[in-house]
Protein backbone atom coordinates (compact mmCIF):
# COMPACT_ATOMS: atom_id res chain seq x y z
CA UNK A 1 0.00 0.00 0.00
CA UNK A 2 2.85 2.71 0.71
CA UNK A 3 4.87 1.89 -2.61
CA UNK A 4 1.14 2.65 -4.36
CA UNK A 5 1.16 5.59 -2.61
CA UNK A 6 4.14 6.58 -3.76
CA UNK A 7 3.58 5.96 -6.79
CA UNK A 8 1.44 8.33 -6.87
CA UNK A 9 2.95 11.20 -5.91
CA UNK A 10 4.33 13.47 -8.54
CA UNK A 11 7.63 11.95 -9.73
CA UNK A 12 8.41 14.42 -12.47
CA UNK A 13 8.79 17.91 -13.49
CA UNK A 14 7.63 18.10 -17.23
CA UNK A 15 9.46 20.77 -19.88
CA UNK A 16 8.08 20.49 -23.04
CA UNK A 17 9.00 23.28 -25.96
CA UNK A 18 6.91 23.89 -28.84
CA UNK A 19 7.55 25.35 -32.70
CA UNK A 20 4.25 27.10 -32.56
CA UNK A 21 2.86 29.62 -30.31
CA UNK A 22 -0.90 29.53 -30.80
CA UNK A 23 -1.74 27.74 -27.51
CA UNK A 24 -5.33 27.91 -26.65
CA UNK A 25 -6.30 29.01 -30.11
CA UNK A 26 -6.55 25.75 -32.41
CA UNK A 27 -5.94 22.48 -30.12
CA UNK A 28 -2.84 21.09 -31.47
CA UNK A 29 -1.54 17.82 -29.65
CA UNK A 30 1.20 19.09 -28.09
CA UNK A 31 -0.70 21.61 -26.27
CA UNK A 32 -3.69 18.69 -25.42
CA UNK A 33 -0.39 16.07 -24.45
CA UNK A 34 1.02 19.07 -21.70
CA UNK A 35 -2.32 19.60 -20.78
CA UNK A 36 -3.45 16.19 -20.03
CA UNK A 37 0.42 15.62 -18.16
CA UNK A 38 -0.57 18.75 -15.99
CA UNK A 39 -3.64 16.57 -14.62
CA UNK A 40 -0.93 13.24 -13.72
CA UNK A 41 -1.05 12.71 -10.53
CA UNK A 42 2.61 11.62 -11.02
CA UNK A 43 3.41 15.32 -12.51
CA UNK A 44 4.24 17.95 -10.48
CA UNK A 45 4.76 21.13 -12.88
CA UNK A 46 4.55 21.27 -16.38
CA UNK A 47 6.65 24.16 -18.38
CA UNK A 48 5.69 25.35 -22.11
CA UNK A 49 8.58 27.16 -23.11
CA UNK A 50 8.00 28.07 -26.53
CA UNK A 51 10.53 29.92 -29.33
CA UNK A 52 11.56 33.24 -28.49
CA UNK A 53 9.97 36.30 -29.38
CA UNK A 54 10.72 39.74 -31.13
CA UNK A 55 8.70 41.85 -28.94
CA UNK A 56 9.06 44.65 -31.95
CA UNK A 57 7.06 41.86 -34.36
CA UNK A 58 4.28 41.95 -32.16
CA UNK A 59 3.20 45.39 -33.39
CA UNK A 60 2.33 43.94 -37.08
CA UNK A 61 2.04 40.09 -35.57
CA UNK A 62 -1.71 41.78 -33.62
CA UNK A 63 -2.82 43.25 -36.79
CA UNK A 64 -3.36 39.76 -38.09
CA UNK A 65 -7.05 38.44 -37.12
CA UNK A 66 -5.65 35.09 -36.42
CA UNK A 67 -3.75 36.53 -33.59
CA UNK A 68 -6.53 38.73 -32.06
CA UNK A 69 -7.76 36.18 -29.99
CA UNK A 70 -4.50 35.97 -28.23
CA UNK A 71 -3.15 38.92 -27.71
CA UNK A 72 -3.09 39.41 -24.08
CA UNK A 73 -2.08 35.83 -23.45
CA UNK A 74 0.86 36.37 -25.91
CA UNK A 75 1.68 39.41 -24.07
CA UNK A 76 1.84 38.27 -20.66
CA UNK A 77 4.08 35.49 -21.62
CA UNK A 78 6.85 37.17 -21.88
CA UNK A 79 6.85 37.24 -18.13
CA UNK A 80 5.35 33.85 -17.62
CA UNK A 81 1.91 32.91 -17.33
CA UNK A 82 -0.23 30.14 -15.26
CA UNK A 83 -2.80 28.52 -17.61
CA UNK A 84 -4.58 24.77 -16.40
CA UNK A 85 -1.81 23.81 -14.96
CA UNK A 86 0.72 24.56 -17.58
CA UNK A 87 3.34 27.40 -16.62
CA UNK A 88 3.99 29.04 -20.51
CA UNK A 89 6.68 31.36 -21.15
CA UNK A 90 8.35 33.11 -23.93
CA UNK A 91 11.85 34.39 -23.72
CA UNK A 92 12.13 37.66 -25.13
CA UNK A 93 14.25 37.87 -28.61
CA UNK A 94 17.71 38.67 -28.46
CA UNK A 95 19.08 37.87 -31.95
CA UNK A 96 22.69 39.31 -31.22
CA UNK A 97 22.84 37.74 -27.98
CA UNK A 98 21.50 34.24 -28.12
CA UNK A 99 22.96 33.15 -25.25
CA UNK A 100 21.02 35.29 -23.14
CA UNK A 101 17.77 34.28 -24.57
CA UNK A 102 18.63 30.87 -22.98
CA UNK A 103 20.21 32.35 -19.67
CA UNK A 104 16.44 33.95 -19.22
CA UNK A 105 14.69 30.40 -19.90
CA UNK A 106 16.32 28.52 -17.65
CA UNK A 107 16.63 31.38 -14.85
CA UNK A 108 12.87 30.99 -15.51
CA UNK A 109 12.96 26.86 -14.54
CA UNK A 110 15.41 27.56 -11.59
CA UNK A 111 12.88 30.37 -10.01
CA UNK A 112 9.68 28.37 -10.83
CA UNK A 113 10.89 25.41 -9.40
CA UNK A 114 11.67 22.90 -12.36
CA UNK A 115 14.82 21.20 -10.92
CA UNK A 116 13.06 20.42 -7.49
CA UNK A 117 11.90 16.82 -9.25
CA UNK A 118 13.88 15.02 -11.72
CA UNK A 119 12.82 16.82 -15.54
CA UNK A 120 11.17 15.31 -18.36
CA UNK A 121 11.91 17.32 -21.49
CA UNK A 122 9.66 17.00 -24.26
CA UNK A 123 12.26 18.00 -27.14
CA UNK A 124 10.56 19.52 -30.50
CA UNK A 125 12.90 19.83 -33.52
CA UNK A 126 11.58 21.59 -35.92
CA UNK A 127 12.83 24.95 -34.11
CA UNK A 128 16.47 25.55 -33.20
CA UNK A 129 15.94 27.36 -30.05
CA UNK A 130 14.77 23.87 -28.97
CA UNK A 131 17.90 22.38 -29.67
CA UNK A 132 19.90 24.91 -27.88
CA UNK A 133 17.60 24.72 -24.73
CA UNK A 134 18.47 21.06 -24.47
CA UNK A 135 22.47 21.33 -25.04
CA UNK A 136 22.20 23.72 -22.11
CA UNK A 137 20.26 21.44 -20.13
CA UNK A 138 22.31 18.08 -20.98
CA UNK A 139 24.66 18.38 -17.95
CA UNK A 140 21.06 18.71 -15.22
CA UNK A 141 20.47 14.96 -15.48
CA UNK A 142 17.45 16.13 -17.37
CA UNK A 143 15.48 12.72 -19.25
CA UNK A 144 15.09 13.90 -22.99
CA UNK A 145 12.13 12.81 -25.24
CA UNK A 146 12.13 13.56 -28.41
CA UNK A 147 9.45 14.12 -30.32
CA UNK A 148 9.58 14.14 -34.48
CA UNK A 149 5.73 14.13 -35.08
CA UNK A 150 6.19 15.79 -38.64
CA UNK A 151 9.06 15.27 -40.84
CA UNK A 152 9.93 18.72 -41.31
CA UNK A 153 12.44 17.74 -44.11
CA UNK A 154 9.77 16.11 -46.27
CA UNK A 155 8.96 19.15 -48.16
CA UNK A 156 12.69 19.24 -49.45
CA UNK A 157 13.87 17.06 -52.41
CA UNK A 158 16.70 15.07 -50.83
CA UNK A 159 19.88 17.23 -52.34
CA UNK A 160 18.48 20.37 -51.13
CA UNK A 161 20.19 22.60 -48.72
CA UNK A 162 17.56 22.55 -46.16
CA UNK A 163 17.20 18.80 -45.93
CA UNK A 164 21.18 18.34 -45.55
CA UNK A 165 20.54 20.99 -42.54
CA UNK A 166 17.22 19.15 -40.91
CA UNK A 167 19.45 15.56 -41.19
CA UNK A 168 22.24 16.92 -39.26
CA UNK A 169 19.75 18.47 -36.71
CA UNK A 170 18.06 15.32 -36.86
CA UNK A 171 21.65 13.15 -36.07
CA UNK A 172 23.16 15.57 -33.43
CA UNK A 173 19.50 15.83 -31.31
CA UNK A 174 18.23 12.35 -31.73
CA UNK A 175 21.54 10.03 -30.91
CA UNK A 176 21.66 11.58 -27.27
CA UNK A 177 17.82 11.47 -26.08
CA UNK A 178 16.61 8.91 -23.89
CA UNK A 179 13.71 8.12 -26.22
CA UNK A 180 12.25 8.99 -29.17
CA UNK A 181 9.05 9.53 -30.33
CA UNK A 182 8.09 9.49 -34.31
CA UNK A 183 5.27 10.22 -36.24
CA UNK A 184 5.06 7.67 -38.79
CA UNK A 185 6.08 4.40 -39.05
CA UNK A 186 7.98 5.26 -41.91
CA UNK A 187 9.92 7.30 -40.06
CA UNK A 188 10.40 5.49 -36.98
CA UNK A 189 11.73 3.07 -38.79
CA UNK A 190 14.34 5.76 -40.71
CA UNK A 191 15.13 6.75 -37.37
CA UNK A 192 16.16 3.58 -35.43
CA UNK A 193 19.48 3.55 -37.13
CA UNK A 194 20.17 6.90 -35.52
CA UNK A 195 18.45 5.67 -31.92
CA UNK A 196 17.43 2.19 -31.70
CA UNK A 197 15.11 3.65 -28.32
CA UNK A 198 12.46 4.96 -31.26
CA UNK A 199 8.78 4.51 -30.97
CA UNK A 200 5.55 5.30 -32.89
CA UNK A 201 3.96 8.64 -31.44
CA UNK A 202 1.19 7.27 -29.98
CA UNK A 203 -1.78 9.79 -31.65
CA UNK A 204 -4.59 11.45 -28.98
CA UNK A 205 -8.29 11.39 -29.95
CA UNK A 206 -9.89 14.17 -28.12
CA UNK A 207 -12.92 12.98 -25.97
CA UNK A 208 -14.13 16.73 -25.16
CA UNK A 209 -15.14 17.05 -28.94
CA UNK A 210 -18.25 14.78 -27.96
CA UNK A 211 -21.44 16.04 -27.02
CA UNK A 212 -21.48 19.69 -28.39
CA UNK A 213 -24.56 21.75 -28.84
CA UNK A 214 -24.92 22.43 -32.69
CA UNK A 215 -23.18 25.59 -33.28
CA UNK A 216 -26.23 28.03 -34.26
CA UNK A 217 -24.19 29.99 -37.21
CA UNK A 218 -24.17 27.04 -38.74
CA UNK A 219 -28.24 26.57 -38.48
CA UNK A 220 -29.50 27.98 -41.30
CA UNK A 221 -27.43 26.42 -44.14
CA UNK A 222 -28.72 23.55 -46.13
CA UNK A 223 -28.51 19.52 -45.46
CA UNK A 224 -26.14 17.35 -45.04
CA UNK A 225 -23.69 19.40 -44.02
CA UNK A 226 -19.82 18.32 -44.67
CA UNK A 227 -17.35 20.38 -42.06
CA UNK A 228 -13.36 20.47 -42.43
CA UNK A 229 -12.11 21.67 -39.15
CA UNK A 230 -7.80 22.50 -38.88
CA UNK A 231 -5.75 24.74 -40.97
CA UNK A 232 -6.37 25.55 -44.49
CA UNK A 233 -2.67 25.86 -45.77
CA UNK A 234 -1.60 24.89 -49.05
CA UNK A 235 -2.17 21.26 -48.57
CA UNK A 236 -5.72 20.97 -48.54
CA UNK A 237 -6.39 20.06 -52.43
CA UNK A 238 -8.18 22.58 -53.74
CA UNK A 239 -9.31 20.70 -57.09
CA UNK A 240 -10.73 17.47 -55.14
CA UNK A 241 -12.82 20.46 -52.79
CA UNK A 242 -14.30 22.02 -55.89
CA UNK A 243 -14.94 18.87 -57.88
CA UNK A 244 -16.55 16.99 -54.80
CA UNK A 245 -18.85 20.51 -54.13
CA UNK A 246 -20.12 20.69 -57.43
CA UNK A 247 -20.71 17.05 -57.57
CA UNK A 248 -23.09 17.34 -54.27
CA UNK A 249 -24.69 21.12 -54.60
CA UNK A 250 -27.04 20.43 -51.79
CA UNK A 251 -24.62 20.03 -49.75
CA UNK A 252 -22.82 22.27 -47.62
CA UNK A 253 -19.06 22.33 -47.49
CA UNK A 254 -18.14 24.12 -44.20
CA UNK A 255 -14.82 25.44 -43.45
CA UNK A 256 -13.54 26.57 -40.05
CA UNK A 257 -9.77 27.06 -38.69
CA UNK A 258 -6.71 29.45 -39.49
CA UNK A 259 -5.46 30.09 -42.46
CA UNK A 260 -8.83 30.98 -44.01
CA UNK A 261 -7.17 33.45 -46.51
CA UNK A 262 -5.41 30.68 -48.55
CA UNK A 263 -8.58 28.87 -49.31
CA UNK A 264 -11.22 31.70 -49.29
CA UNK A 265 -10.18 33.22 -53.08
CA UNK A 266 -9.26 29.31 -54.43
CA UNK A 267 -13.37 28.18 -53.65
CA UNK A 268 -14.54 31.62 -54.48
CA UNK A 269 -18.06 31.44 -56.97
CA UNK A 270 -19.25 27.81 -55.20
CA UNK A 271 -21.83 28.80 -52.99
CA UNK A 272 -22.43 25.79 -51.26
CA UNK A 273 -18.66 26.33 -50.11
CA UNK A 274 -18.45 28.19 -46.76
CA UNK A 275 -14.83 29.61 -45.53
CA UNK A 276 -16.04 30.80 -41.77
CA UNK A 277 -12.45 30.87 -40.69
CA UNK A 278 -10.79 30.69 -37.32
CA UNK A 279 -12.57 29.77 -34.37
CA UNK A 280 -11.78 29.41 -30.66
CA UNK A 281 -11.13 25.44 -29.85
CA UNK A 282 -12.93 25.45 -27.09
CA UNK A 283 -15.86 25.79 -29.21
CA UNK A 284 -15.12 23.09 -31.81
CA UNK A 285 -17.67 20.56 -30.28
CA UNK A 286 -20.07 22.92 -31.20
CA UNK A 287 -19.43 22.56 -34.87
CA UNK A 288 -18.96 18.96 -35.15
CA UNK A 289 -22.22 18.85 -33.88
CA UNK A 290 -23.78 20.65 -36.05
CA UNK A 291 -22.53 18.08 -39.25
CA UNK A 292 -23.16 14.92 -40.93
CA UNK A 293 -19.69 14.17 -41.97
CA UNK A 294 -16.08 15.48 -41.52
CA UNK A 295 -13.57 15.24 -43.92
CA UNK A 296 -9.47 15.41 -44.49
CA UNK A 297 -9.64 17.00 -48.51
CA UNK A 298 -5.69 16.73 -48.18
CA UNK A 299 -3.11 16.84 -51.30
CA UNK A 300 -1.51 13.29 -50.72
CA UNK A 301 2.39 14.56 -51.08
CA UNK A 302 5.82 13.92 -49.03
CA UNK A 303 4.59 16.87 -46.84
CA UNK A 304 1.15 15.17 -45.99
CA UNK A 305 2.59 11.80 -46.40
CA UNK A 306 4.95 12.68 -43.44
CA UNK A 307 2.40 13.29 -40.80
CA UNK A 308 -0.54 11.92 -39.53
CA UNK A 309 -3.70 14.16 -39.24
CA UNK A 310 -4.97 14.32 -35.40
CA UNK A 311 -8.14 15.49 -36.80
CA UNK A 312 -9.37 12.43 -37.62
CA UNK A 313 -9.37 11.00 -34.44
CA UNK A 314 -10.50 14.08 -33.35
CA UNK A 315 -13.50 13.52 -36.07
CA UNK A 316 -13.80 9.86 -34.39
CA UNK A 317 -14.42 10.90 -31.13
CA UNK A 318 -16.74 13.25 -32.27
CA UNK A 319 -18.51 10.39 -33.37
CA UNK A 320 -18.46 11.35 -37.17
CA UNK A 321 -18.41 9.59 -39.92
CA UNK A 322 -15.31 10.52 -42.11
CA UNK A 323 -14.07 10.46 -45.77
CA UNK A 324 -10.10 11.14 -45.87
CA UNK A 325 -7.60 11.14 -48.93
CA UNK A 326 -4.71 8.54 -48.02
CA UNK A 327 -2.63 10.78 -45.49
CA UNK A 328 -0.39 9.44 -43.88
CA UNK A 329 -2.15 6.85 -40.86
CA UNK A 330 -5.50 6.68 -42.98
CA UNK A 331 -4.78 2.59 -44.12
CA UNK A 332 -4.66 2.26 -40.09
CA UNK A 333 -8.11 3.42 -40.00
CA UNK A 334 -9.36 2.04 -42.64
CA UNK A 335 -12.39 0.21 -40.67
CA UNK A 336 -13.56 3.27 -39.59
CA UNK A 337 -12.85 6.09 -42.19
CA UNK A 338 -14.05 6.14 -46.22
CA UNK A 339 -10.54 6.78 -48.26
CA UNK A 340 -11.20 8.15 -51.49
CA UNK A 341 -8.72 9.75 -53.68
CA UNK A 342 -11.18 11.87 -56.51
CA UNK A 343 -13.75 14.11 -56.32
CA UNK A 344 -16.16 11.17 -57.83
CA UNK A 345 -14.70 9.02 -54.91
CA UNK A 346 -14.82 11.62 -52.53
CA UNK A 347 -18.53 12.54 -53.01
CA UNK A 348 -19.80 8.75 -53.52
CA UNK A 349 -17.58 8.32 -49.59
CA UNK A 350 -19.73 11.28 -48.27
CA UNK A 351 -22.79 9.76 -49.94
CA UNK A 352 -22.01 6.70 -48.70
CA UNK A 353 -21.37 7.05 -44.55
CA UNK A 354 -24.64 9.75 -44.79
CA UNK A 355 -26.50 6.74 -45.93
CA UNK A 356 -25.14 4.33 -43.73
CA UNK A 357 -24.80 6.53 -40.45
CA UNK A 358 -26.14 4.89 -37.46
CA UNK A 359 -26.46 6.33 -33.85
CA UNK A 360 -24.87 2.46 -33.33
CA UNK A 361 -22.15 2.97 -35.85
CA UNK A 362 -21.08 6.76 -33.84
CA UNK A 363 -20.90 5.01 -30.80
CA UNK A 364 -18.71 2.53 -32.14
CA UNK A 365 -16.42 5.18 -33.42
CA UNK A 366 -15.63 7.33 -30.22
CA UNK A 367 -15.34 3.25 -28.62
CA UNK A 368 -12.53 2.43 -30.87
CA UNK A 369 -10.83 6.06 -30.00
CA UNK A 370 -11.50 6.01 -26.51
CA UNK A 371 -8.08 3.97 -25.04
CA UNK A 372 -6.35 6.74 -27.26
CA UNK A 373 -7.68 9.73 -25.10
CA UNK A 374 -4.61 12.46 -24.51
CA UNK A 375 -5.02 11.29 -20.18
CA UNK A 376 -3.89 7.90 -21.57
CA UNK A 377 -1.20 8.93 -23.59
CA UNK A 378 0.03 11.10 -20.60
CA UNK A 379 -0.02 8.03 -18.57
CA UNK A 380 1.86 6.35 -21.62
CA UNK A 381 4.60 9.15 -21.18
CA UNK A 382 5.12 8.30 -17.65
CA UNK A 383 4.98 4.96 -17.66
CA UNK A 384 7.89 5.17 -20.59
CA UNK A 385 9.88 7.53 -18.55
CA UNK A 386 9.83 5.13 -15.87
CA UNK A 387 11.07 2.44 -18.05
CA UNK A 388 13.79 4.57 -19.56
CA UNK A 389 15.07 5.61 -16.09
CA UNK A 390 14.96 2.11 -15.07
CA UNK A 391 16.22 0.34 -18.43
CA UNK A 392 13.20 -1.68 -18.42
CA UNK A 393 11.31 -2.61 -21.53
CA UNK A 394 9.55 0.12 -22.94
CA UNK A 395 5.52 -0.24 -22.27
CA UNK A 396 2.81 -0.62 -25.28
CA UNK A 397 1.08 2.43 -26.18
CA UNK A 398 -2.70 2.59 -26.18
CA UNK A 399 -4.36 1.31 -29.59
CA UNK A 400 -7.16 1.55 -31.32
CA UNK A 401 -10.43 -0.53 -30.64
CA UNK A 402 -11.38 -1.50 -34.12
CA UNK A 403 -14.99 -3.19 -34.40
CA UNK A 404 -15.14 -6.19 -34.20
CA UNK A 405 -18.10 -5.91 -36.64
CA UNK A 406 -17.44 -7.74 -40.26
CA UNK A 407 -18.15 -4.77 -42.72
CA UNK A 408 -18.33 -2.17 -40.98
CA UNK A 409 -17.88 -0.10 -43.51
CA UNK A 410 -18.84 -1.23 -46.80
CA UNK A 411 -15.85 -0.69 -49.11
C-alpha cells in the first residue's frame, strides 16, 4: 500500500518546448499532451517554453485576425503565465545575444521550481531554439524525449540545402535522447538507425469534442452538411474540394480554422462552399455537432505523407463519420474512415457514410478512440519515462479498438 502511494505522488517535473505559439487558439496535440500531463497525478509542474519572441514583431504580428484572440495571453508570456496547470513562457528575442535568450529560460525553470523533481523534457525539432535549450540542459540529469511528429524535411527534395541541414539536426538531437518519439512508421523506422530507443507517437483522440450543442451559425445552411475543421494551408487540395462541391450542390461544405485566406479566393463562386475561418477550440464541439460528416480533402504529397492528421481521431471521437484522402495513418483506419482519392470518390464516400450513419455505428467510433484519449497517452509518457530511467522494456502504447463488426464499412 505505501509503494502505491508513492507511486502516486508526482515523480516528475515536465518541460516540453513547442515550434508554434498559438496555444489555446486551435488544439494542437502538443498543447492537449502538456495539458493532459498537468492533470498526472505523477506530474508535479509542467513548463511550455515556446521559441523566443521579437517583442518589436508583435506590433504587425496583432494586426493579423488570427492573432486577435491571443493577444493578451501572448503578451503576458513574456513574463510567464499560469494557464490549467501549464506554466507558458516566452523568452524575449535577443538575436545578437542568443545566449542570453537561454540564460532567461532557464533562470525561468530555476525560479519556478523545475529542478526540485527530476525533468522530463519534451524535445521539438523543428525549431532551433529547442535544440539549444536542451544542449544547455544536458549536464542537469534532465530525461530527454524527443518528439519528431512531422518530418519537417519532407517538403525538401533530398539534395536540397535545407534537408542536408534538418538531417544533421536530426543526427546531433536524436543520438543523445533517452527516447524517441516518431510520427510515422515510416519514419520510426528511418530513425532507429540513428536511436534504436524509437517509438511510434502514440496519436490522442480528443474525448471533449463529444457532445457539443450544434453551433447556431451554422443553423440555417442547407442539409447534409460536410465540415473540415484545422488549418487551411496549401495542402488541402483545392481541385478534389471544388470537384466533390459541385458534384453534391445540396450540400454544404463548411470550413472553419486558421489560415482561411489561402482557401477563401481558391473556392470563391461555389456557394455551397463556406470559408467561416478561425474559431476558438474550445468551441469546436459545437461545430462537429452541427454536421453529418467530416472530412481530411488533403493533397496526398511527401509533406502530408509525413504526418498523420490528429483530426481524424479528433473527427472519431466526435462520433463522425469521415471520408479522408490517403494521409499518412489513414490505411490504419481504414475500418472506420471512407478513403477516397477523386472528387467522384470523394462525393460517392460522403454519400455513402450519410446513408449508412447509425447512432450504433457513432458510438462505435468514439469506442474504438477512446483507449487513445490524450489522459492515456500522458499516462503512456510516464509509464515510458519510468522504463527509460529504469532500463526496463519500454511499455505498449494505447491502440485503437477497431470493431469487431465484419463490414463495418462497406468498401
Amino acid at each position: 500500500m505505501a509503494e502505491e502511494h508513492q507511486r502516486d505522488q508526482p515523480a516528475y517535473n515536465v518541460l516540453k518546448t513547442w515550434a508554434f505559439d498559438d496555444w489555446g487558439l486551435y488544439g494542437r496535440g502538443d498543447e492537449l499532451l502538456a495539458r493532459a500531463l498537468a492533470r498526472h497525478p505523477r506530474v508535479g509542474r509542467v513548463f511550455h517554453v515556446q521559441p523566443p519572441i521579437d517583442p518589436a514583431e508583435l506590433r504587425t504580428r496583432f494586426r493579423d485576425p488570427r492573432w486577435e484572440q491571443d493577444m493578451e495571453g501572448q503578451l503576458r508570456r513574456l513574463k510567464g503565465l499560469e494557464d490549467d496547470g501549464v506554466y507558458l513562457f516566452a523568452p524575449t528575442s535577443q538575436p545578437d545575444r542568443r545566449e542570453a535568450t537561454l540564460d532567461a529560460t532557464v533562470a525561468m525553470l530555476e525560479r519556478e521550481g523545475a529542478f526540485t523533481r527530476p525533468l522530463l523534457m519534451l524535445h521539438g525539432l523543428a525549431h532551433p531554439f529547442a535544440g539549444e535549450l536542451a544542449s544547455r540542459l544536458g549536464g542537469r540529469g534532465v530525461t530527454r524525449l524527443a518528439m519528431v511528429r512531422r518530418d519537417a524535411r519532407a517538403p525538401y527534395p533530398v539534395d536540397a540545402d535545407e534537408r542536408q541541414a534538418l538531417d544533421e539536426v536530426y543526427k546531433t538531437q536524436l543520438t543523445g535522447a533517452d527516447l524517441v518519439w516518431a510520427g510515422t512508421r515510416e519514419l520510426r523506422e528511418e530513425l532507429a538507425a540513428l536511436n534504436p530507443r524509437t517509438v511510434l507517437h502514440p496519436i490522442g483522440a480528443d474525448q471533449g469534442l463529444a457532445g457539443g450543442t450544434p453551433a447556431a451559425e451554422l443553423a440555417g445552411l442547407p442539409r447534409p452538411l460536410i465540415i473540415y475543421a484545422g488549418s487551411m494551408r496549401a495542402y488541402l487540395n483545392v481541385g478534389l474540394i471544388r470537384g466533390t462541391a459541385d458534384r453534391l450542390r445540396e450540400a454544404s461544405f463548411v470550413f472553419v480554422g486558421p489560415a482561411a485566406d489561402f482557401l477563401q479566393p481558391l473556392v470563391a463562386g461555389l456557394r455551397n462552399v463556406h470559408v467561416i475561418g478561425p474559431r476558438p477550440y474550445r468551441l469546436l464541439p459545437d461545430y462537429l455537432a452541427a454536421a453529418d460528416v467530416a472530412v481530411a480533402p488533403h493533397q496526398v504529397a511527401p509533406a502530408t505523407r509525413a504526418v498523420v492528421p490528429e483530426k481524424l481521431f479528433g473527427y472519431l471521437a466526435a462520433g463522425l463519420p469521415v471520408v479522408t484522402t490517403e494521409v499518412a495513418g489513414a490505411a490504419e483506419l481504414r475500418r472506420l474512415v471512407w478513403i477516397a482519392r477523386d472528387p467522384s470518390e470523394f462525393a460517392r464516400a460522403i454519400q455513402g457514410a450519410l446513408k449508412r450513419d447509425r447512432e450504433r455505428r457513432r458510438a462505435l467510433r468514439q469506442a474504438a478512440v477512446s483507449p487513445l484519449s490524450w489522459d492515456a497517452i500522458a499516462a503512456h509518457t510516464v509509464a515510458s519515462v519510468d522504463a527509460v530511467r529504469a532500463g526496463a522494456e519500454l511499455p505498449d502504447p494505447p491502440e485503437l479498438k477497431l470493431p469487431a463488426i465484419p463490414g463495418f464499412l462497406a468498401r
